[in-house]
Protein backbone atom coordinates (compact mmCIF):
# COMPACT_ATOMS: atom_id res chain seq x y z
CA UNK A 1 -14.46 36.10 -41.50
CA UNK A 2 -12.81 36.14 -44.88
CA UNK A 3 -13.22 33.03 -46.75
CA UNK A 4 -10.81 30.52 -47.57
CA UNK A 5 -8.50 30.69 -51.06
CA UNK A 6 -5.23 28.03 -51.27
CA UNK A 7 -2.83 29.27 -53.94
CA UNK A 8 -0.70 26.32 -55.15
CA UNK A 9 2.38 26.08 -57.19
CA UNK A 10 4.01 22.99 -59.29
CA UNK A 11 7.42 22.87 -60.51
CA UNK A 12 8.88 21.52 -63.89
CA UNK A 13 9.72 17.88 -62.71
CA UNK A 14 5.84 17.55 -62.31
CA UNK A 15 5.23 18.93 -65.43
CA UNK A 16 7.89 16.71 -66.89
CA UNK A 17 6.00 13.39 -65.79
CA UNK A 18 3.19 12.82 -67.05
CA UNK A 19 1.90 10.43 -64.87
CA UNK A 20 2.90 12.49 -61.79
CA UNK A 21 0.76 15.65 -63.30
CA UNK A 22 -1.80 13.80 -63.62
CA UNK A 23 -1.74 12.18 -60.19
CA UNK A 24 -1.58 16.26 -59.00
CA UNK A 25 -3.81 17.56 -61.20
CA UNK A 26 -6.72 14.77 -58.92
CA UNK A 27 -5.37 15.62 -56.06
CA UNK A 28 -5.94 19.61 -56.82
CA UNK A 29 -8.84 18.88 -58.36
CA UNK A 30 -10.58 17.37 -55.06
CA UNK A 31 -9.01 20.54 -53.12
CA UNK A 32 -12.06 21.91 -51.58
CA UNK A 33 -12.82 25.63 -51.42
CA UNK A 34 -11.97 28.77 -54.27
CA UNK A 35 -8.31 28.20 -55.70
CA UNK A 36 -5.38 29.40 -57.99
CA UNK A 37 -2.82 26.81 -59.87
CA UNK A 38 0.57 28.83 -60.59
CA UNK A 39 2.90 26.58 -62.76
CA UNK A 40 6.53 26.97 -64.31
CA UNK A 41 7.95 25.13 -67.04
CA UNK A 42 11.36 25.64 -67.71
CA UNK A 43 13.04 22.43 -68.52
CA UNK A 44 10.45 21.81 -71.46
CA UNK A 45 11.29 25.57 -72.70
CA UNK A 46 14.90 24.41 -72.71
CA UNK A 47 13.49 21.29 -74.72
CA UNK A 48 11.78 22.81 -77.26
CA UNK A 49 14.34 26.26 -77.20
CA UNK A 50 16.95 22.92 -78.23
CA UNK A 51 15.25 21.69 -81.11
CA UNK A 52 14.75 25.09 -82.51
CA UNK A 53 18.56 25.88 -82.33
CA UNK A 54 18.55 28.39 -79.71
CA UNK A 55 20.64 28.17 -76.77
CA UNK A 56 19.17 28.24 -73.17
CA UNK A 57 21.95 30.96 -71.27
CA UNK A 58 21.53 30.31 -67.56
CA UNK A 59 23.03 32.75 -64.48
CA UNK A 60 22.91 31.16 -61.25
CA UNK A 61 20.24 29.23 -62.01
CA UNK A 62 18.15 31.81 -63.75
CA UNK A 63 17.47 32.10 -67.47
CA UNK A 64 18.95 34.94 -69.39
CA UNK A 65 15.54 35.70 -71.89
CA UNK A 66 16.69 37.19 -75.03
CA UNK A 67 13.50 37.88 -77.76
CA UNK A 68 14.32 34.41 -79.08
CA UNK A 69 13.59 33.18 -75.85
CA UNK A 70 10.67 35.09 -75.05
CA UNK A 71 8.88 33.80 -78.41
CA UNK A 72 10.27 30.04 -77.09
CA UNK A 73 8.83 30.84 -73.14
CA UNK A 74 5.46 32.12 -74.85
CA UNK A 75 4.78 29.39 -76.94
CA UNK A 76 5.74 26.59 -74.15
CA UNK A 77 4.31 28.48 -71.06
CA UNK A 78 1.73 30.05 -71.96
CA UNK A 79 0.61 27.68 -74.93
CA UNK A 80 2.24 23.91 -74.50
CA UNK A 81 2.41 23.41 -70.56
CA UNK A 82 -0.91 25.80 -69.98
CA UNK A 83 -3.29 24.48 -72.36
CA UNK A 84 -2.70 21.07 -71.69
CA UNK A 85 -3.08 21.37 -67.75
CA UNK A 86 -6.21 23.52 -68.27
CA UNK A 87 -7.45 20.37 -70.70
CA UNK A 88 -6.83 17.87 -68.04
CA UNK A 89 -8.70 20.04 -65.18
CA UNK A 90 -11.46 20.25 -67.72
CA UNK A 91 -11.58 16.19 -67.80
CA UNK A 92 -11.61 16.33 -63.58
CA UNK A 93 -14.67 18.70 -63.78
CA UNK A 94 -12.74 21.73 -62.60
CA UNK A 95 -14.14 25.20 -64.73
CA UNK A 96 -10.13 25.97 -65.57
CA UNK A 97 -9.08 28.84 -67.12
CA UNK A 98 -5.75 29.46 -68.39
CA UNK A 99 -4.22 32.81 -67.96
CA UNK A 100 -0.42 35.20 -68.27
CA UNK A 101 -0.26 38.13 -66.22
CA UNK A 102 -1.42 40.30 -69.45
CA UNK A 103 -4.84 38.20 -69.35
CA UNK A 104 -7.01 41.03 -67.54
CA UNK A 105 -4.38 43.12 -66.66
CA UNK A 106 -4.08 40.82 -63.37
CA UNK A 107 -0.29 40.78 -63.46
CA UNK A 108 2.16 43.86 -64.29
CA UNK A 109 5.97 43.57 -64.13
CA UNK A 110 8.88 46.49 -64.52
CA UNK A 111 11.27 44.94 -67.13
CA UNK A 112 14.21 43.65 -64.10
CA UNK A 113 16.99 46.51 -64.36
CA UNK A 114 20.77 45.82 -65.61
CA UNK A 115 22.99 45.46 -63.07
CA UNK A 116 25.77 43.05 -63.39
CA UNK A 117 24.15 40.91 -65.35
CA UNK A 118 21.36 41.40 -68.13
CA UNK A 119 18.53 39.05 -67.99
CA UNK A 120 16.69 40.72 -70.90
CA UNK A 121 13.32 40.00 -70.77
CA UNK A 122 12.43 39.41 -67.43
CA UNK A 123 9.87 40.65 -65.22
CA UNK A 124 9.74 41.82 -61.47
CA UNK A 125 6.04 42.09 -60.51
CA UNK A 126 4.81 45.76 -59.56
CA UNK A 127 1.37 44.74 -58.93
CA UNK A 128 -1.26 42.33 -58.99
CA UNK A 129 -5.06 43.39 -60.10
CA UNK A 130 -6.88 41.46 -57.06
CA UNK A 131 -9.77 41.90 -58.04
CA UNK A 132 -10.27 41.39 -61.93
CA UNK A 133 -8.60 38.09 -60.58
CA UNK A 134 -11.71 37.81 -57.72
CA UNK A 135 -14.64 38.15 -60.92
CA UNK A 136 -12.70 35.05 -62.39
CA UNK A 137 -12.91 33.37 -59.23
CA UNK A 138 -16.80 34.82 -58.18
CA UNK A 139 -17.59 33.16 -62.13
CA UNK A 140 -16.63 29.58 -60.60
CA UNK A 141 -13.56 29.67 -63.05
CA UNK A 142 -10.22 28.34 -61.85
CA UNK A 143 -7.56 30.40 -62.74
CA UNK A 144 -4.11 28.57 -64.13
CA UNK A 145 -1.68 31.38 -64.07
CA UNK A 146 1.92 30.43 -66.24
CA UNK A 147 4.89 32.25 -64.96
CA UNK A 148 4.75 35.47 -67.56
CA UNK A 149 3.86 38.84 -66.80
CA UNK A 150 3.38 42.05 -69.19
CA UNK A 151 4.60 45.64 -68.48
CA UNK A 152 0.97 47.27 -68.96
CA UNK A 153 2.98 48.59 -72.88
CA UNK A 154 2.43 45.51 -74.85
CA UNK A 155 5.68 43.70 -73.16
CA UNK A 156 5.92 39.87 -72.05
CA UNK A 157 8.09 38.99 -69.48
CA UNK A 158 9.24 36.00 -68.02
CA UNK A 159 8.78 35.87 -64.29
CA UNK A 160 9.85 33.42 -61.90
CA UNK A 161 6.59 31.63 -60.99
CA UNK A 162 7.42 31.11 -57.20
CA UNK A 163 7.69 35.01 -57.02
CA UNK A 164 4.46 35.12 -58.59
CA UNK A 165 2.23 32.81 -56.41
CA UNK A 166 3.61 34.66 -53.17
CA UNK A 167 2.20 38.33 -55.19
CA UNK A 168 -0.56 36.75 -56.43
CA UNK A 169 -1.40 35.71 -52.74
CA UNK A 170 -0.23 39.02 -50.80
CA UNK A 171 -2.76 40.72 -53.43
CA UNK A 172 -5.62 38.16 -53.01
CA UNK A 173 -5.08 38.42 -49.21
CA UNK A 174 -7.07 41.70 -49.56
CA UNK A 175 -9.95 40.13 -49.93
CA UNK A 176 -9.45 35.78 -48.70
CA UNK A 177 -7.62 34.03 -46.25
CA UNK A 178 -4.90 32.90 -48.33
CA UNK A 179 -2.71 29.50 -48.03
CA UNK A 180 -0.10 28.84 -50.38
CA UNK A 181 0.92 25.20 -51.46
CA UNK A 182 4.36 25.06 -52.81
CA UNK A 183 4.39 21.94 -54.66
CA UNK A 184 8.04 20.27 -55.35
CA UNK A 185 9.79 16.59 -54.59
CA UNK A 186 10.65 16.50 -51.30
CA UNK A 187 8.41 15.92 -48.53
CA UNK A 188 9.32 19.45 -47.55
CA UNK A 189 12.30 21.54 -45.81
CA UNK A 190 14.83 18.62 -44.95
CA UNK A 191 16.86 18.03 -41.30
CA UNK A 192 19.09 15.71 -43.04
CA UNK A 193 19.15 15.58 -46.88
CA UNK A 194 19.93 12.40 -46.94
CA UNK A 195 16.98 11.41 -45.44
CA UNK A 196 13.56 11.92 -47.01
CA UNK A 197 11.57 11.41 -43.66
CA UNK A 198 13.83 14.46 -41.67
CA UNK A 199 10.76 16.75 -42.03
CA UNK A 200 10.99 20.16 -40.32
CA UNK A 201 7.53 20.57 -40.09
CA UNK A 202 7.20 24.06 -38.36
CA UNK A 203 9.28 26.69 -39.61
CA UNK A 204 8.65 30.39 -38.06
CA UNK A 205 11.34 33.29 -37.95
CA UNK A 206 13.56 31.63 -34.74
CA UNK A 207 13.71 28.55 -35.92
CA UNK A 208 14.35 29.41 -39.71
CA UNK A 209 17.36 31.57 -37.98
CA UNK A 210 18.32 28.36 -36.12
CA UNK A 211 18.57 26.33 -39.10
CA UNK A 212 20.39 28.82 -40.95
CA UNK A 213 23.09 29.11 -38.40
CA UNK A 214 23.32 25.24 -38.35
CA UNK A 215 23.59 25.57 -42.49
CA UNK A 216 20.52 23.43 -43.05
CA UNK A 217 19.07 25.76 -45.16
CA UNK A 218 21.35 27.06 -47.77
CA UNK A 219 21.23 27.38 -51.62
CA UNK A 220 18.64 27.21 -53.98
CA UNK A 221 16.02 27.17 -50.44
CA UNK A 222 17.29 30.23 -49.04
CA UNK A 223 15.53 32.71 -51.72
CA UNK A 224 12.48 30.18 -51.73
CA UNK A 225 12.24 30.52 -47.79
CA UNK A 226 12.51 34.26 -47.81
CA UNK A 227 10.13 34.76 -50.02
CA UNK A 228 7.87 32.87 -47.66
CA UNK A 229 8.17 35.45 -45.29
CA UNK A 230 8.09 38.35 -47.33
CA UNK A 231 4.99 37.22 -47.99
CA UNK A 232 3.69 36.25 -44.82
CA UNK A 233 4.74 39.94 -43.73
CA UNK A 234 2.69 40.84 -46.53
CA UNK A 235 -1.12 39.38 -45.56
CA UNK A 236 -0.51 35.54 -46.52
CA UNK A 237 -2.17 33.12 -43.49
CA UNK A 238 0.21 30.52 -43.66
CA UNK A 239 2.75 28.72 -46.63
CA UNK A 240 3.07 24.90 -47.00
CA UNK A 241 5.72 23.44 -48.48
CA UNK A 242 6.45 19.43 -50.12
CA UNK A 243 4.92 16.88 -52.23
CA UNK A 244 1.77 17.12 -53.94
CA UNK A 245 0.23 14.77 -51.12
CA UNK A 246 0.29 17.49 -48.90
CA UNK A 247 -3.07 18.51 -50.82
CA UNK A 248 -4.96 15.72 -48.76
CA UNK A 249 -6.02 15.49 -45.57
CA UNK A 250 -4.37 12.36 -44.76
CA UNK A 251 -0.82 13.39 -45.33
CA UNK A 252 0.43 15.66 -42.64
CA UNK A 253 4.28 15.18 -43.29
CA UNK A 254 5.22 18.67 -44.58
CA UNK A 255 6.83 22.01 -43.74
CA UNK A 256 4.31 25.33 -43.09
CA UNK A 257 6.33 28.24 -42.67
CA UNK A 258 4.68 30.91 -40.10
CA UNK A 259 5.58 34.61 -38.92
């Protein structure tokens, strides 16, 4: 019987509140059992990127990182937004440790090919180093991963972080029972988006086919949901999806996605 390990994921409107990090950070903090925090951090990058004078280019909703960028990403994901979330962890007793995907080699990308467009910059993750990640985890430390990778030549590379807590969890699923917690606004995948309470709390493959032929899932949750099964397919025991009260035991209004 492998033993448990939850893998869980905030967005940037978290991030962006600081009173609503906080509130998540307790709530992760009293998660019981060996865990992983994955975070992003965009709309500060495009914050700080602003004030510098350099201009955020966006492609369907994904950032074009030229080196000016990179430098911007570094600073605010792996410095700004990481530090200060490892700090705060540190103040709820938890052993953080902040971490890129260079940190230990636990992370490598291939720099994402041009096709149409050219995102510069930007990672696709090749593989994940399960178990340099594991000694972390067997020291009692907490990892905090921010969404950057390296090429294994000296490269950085921005990489989404959703893509990276469903690799980070196929590759841990080698050795745990993975769950992963996907952390975001809504109180999961919505019926009705007009109404907050529509919560379609079971999602497997027939019924994610039935919503998609009635249209309820469409846009931005279409990658997000097929990367859930990617990687389910690939060793993951189950993916949750909502708010951040989903990380206690008294909320149960939330959507787990399941082969």
């Amino acid at each position: 019987m492998k033993e448990k390990l939850s893998i869980v994921k905030i967005g940037g409107n978290i991030i962006e509140d600081a009173n609503a990090l906080s509130a998540f950070l307790t709530l992760f903090s009293k998660l019981e059992g060996k865990k992983i925090l994955v975070h992003g951090g965009g709309k500060r990058a495009t914050s700080v990127a602003s004030k510098l004078g350099i201009e955020s280019k966006m492609v369907n909703g994904r950032r074009i990182t030229d080196a000016d960028t990179l430098e911007v990403i570094t600073m605010v994901y792996g410095g700004l937004v990481n530090k200060n979330i490892v700090a705060k962890l540190q103040a709820l007793n938890i052993d953080a440790i902040g971490l890129t995907g260079a940190d230990v080699n636990s992370i490598t990308s291939d720099k994402r090919p041009v096709k149409d467009i050219d995102f510069g910059f930007v990672g696709d993750v090749k593989r994940v180093a399960q178990n340099a990640i594991d000694k972390l985890i067997q020291a009692n430390f907490t990892p905090v991963f921010c969404a950057i990778t390296h090429d294994g030549n000296g490269q950085l590379l921005n990489t989404n972080a959703d893509t990276i807590t469903s690799q980070v969890a196929v590759g841990m699923s080698a050795l745990y029972e993975t769950s992963i917690y996907y952390c975001f606004e809504l109180n999961g995948v919505l019926e009705d988006i007009n109404d907050k309470n529509s919560v379609v709390k079971q999602i497997d493959s027939g019924i994610y086919k039935d919503l998609l032929d009635k249209g309820i899932i469409a846009d931005g949750m279409l990658p997000k949901l097929e990367n859930c099964f990617d990687a389910l397919k690939g060793g993951v025991s189950n993916i949750h999806m909502g708010n951040t009260s989903m990380l206690t035991q008294e909320n149960d209004n939330f959507t787990t996605i399941t082969l």
